[in-house]
Protein backbone atom coordinates (compact mmCIF):
# COMPACT_ATOMS: atom_id res chain seq x y z
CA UNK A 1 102.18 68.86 193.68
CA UNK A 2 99.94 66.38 195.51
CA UNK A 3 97.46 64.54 193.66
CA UNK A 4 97.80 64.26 189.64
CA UNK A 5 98.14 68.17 188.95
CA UNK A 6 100.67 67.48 186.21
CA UNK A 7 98.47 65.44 184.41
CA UNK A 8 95.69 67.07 184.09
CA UNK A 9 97.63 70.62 183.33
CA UNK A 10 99.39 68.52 180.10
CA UNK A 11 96.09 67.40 178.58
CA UNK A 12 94.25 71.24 179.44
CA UNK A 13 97.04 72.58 177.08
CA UNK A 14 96.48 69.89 174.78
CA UNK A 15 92.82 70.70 174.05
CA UNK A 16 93.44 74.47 174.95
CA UNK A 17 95.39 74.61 171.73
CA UNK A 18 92.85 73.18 169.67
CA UNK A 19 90.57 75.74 170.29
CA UNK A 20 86.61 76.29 169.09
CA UNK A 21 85.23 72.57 170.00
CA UNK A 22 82.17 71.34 169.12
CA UNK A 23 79.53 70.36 172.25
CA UNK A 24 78.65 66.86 172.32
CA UNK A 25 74.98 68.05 173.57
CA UNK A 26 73.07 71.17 173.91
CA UNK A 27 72.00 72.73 177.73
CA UNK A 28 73.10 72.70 180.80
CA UNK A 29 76.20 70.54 181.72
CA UNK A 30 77.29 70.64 178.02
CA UNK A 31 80.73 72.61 179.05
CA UNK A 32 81.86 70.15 181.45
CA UNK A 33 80.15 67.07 179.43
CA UNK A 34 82.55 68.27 176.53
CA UNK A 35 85.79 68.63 178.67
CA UNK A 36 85.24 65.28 180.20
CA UNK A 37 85.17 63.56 176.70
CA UNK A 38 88.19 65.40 175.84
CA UNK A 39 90.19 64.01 178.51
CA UNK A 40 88.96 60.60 177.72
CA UNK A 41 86.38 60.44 180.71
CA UNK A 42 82.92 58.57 180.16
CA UNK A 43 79.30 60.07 181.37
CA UNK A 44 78.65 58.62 184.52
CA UNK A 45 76.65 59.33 187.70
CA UNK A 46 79.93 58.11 190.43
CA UNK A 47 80.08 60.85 193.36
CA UNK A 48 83.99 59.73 192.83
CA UNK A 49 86.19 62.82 190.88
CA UNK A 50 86.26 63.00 187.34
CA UNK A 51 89.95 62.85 186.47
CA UNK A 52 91.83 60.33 188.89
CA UNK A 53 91.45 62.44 192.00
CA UNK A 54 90.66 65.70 190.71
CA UNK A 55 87.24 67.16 190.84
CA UNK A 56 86.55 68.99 187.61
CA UNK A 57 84.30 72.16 187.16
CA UNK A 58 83.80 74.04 184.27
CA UNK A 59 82.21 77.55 183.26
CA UNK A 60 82.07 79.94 180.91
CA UNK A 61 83.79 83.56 180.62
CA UNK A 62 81.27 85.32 182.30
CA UNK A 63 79.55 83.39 184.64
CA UNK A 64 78.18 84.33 187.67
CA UNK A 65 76.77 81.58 189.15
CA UNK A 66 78.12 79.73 191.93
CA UNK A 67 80.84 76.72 191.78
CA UNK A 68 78.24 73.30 192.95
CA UNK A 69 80.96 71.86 195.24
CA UNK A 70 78.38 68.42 195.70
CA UNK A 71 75.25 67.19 196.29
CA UNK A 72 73.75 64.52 198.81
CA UNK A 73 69.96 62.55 199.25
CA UNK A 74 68.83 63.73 202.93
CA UNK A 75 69.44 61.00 205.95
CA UNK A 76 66.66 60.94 207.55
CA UNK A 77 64.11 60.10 209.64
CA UNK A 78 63.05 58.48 206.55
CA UNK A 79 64.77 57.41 203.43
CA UNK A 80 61.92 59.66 201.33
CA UNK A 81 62.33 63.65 202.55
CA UNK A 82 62.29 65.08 199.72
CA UNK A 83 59.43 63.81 198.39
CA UNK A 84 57.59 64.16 201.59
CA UNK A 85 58.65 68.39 202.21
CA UNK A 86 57.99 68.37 198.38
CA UNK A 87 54.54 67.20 199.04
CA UNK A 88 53.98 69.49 202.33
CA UNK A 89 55.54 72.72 200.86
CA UNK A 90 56.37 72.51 196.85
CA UNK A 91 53.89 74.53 194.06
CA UNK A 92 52.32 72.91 191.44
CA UNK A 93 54.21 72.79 188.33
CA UNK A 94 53.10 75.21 185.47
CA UNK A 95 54.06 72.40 183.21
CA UNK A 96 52.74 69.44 184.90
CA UNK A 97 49.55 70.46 186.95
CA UNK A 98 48.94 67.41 189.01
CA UNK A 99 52.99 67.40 190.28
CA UNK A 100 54.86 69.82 192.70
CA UNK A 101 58.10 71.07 192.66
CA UNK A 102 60.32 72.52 195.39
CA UNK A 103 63.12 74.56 194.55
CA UNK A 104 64.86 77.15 197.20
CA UNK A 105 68.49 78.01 197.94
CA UNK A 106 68.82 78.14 201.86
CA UNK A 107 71.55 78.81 204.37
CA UNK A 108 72.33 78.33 207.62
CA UNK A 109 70.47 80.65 210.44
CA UNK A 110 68.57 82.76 207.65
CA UNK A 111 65.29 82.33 206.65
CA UNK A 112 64.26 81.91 202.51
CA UNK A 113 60.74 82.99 201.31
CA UNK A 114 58.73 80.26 199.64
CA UNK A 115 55.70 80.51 197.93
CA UNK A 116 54.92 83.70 200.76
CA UNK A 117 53.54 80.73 202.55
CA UNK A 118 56.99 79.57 204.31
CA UNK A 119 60.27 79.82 205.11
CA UNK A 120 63.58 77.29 204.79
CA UNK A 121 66.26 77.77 206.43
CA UNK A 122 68.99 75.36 207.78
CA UNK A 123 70.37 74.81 210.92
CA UNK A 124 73.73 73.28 213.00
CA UNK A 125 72.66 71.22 216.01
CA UNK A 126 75.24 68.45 217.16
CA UNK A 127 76.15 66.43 214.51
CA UNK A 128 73.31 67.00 212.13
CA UNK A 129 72.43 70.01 209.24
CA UNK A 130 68.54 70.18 209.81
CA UNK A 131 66.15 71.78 207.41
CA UNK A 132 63.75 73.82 209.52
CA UNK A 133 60.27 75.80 208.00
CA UNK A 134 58.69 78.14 209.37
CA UNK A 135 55.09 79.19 208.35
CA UNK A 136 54.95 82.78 207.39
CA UNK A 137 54.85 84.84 210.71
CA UNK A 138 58.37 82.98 211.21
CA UNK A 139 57.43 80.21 213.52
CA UNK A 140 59.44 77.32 213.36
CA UNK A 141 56.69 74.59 212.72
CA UNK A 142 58.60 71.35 211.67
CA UNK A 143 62.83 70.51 211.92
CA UNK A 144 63.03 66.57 210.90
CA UNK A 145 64.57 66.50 207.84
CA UNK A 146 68.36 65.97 208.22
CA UNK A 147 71.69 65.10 206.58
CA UNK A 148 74.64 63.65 209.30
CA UNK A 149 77.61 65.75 209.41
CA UNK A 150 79.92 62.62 208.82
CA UNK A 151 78.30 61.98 205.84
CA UNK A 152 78.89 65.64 204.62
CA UNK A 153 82.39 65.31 205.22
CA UNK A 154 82.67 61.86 204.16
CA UNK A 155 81.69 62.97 200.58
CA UNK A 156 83.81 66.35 200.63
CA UNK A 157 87.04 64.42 201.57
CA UNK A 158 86.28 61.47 198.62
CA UNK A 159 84.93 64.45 196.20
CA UNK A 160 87.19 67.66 196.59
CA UNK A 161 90.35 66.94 198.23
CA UNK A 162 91.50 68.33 195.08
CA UNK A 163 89.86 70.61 193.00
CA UNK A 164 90.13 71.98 188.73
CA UNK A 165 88.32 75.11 187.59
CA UNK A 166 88.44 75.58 184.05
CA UNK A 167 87.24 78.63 182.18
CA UNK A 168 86.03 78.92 178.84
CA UNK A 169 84.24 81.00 176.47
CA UNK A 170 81.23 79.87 174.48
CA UNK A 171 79.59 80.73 171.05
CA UNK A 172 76.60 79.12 169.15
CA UNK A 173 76.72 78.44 165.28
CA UNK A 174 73.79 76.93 163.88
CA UNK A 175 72.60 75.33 166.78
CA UNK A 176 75.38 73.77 168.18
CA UNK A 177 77.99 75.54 171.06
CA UNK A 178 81.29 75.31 170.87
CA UNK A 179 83.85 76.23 173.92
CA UNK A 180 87.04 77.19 173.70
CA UNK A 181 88.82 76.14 177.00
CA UNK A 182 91.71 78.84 178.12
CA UNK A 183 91.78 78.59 181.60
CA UNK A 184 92.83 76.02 184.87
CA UNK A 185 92.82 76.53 188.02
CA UNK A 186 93.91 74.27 190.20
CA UNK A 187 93.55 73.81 194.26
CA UNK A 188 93.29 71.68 197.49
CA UNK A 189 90.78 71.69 200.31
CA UNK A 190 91.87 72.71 203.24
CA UNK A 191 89.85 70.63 205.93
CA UNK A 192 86.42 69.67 207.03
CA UNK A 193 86.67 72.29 209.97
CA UNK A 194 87.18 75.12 207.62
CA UNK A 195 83.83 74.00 205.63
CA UNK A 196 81.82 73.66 208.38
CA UNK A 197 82.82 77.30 209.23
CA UNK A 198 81.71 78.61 205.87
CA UNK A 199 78.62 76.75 206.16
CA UNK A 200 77.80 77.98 209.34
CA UNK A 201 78.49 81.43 208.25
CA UNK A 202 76.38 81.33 205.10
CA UNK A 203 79.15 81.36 202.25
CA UNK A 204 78.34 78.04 201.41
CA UNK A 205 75.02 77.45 200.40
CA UNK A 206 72.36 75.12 199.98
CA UNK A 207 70.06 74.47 196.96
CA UNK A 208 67.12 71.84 197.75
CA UNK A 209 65.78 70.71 194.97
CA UNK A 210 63.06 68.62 194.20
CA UNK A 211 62.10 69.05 190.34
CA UNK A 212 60.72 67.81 187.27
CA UNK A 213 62.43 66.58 183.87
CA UNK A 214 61.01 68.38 181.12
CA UNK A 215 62.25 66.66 178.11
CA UNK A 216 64.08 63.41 177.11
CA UNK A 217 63.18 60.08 178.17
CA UNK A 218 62.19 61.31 181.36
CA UNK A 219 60.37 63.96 180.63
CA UNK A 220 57.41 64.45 183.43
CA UNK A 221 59.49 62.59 185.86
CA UNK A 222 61.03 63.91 189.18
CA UNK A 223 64.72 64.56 188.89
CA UNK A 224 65.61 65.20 192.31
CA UNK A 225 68.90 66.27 193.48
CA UNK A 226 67.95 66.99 196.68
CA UNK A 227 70.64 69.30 198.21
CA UNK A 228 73.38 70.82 196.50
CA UNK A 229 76.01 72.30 198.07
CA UNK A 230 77.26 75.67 196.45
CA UNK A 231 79.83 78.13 197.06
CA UNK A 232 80.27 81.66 195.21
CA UNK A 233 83.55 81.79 192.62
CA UNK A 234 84.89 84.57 194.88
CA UNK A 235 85.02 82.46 198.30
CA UNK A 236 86.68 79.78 196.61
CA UNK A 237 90.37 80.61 198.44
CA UNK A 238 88.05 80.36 201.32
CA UNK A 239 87.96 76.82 200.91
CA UNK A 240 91.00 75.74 198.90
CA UNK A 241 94.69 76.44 198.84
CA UNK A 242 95.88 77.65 195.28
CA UNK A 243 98.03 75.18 193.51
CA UNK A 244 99.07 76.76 190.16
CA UNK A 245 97.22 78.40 187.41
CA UNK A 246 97.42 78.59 183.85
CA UNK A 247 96.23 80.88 180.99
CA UNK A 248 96.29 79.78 177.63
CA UNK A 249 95.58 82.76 176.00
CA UNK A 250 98.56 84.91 178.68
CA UNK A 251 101.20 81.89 177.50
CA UNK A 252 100.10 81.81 173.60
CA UNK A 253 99.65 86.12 173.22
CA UNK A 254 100.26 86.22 169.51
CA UNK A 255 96.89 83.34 169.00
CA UNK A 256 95.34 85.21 171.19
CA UNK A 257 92.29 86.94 169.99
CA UNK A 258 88.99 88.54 172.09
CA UNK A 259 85.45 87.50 171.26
């Protein structure tokens, strides 16, 4: 196996056989926040991969929302896009009257609603991913807002040569969620070429988002992620090669038991 596969498959059945364990916060990110501790790995904010150079992603049983492969600021022309199409195009937070927000998945060569005002929608030209709008009778009326294709792939080849999902199933007692991690798959991109393909074809997508924290220390502040790069569990072998997989739960049948 290339890249530490072995590794990280030893310590998955290590905590897979410990079973229900506790969340070390409550929300969003709390699966993967939890695995990460349980492999030893510290909360940090590096675009490098979580376990040596394995990209980790976690969800639950049933999820149906789509793997986020990455996410990157926007090049240019200036070093402040986001806040500037957040300005031009964003609604006024229900929360926070006086600030906007700007939140829209987008793909390439098809046009997204927003606010019935405008429409997003992304598009290939050289070596540059534009963001165009439109106004609302679908004429393009402003593409400047770009992120540099080398930069794309730059951060996919440092990020997701090699990639884990791992599955788990969730339950709340009291307050608190606990996972129970039973599943790992594990794969390796295939090439830049093959993502830009996808891209261009609309299986991966493209969340901008420009939003505001609504609790913690920085509550009323803007959290922006600006794009995030998604693609849909079922295109996955789209973009990866299939390593190996393993089931707790197939391996251990007489533990085994449904929730």
């Amino acid at each position: 196996m290339k890249g530490n596969f072995e590794g990280l498959l030893k310590k998955f059945k290590l905590i897979a056989k410990k079973r229900w364990i506790e969340g070390v916060t409550l929300g969003n990110g709390n699966i993967g926040l939890t695995f990460e501790k349980e492999i030893g790995k510290k909360i940090d904010t590096n675009y490098t991969p979580d376990y040596e150079d394995i990209e980790i992603k976690c969800t639950t049983r049933y999820s149906r929302f789509p793997i986020s492969l990455f996410s990157l600021a926007i090049d240019g022309p200036s070093n402040k896009e986001i806040i500037r199409l957040n300005q031009t195009y964003g609604n006024y937070d229900k929360d926070f009257k006086e600030k906007k927000t700007l939140i829209r998945k987008i793909r390439v060569n098809e046009l997204s609603d927003l606010n019935k005002k405008y429409y997003l929608s992304l598009c290939l030209e050289g070596e540059k991913l534009f963001i165009c709008v439109y106004n609302k009778n679908k004429v393009l009326i402003e593409k400047k807002a770009y992120v540099e294709l080398e930069n794309i792939r730059k951060h996919l080849l440092i990020k997701l040569k090699n990639l884990a999902i791992i599955k788990a199933s969730k339950k709340i007692l009291n307050n608190i969620e606990y996972f129970r991690y039973y599943e790992i798959q594990l794969y390796e991109l295939k090439n830049f070429y093959t993502f830009k393909n996808l891209l261009k074809n609309g299986l991966i997508e493209v969340s901008i988002i420009s939003r505001i924290s609504k609790s913690g220390d920085n509550k009323g502040r803007y959290c922006n992620k600006n794009l995030v790069f998604q693609i849909k569990k079922d295109n996955i072998e789209k973009l990866f090669n299939k390593v190996t997989y393993y089931n707790y739960d197939e391996n251990n049948f007489k533990d085994f038991q449904i929730i």
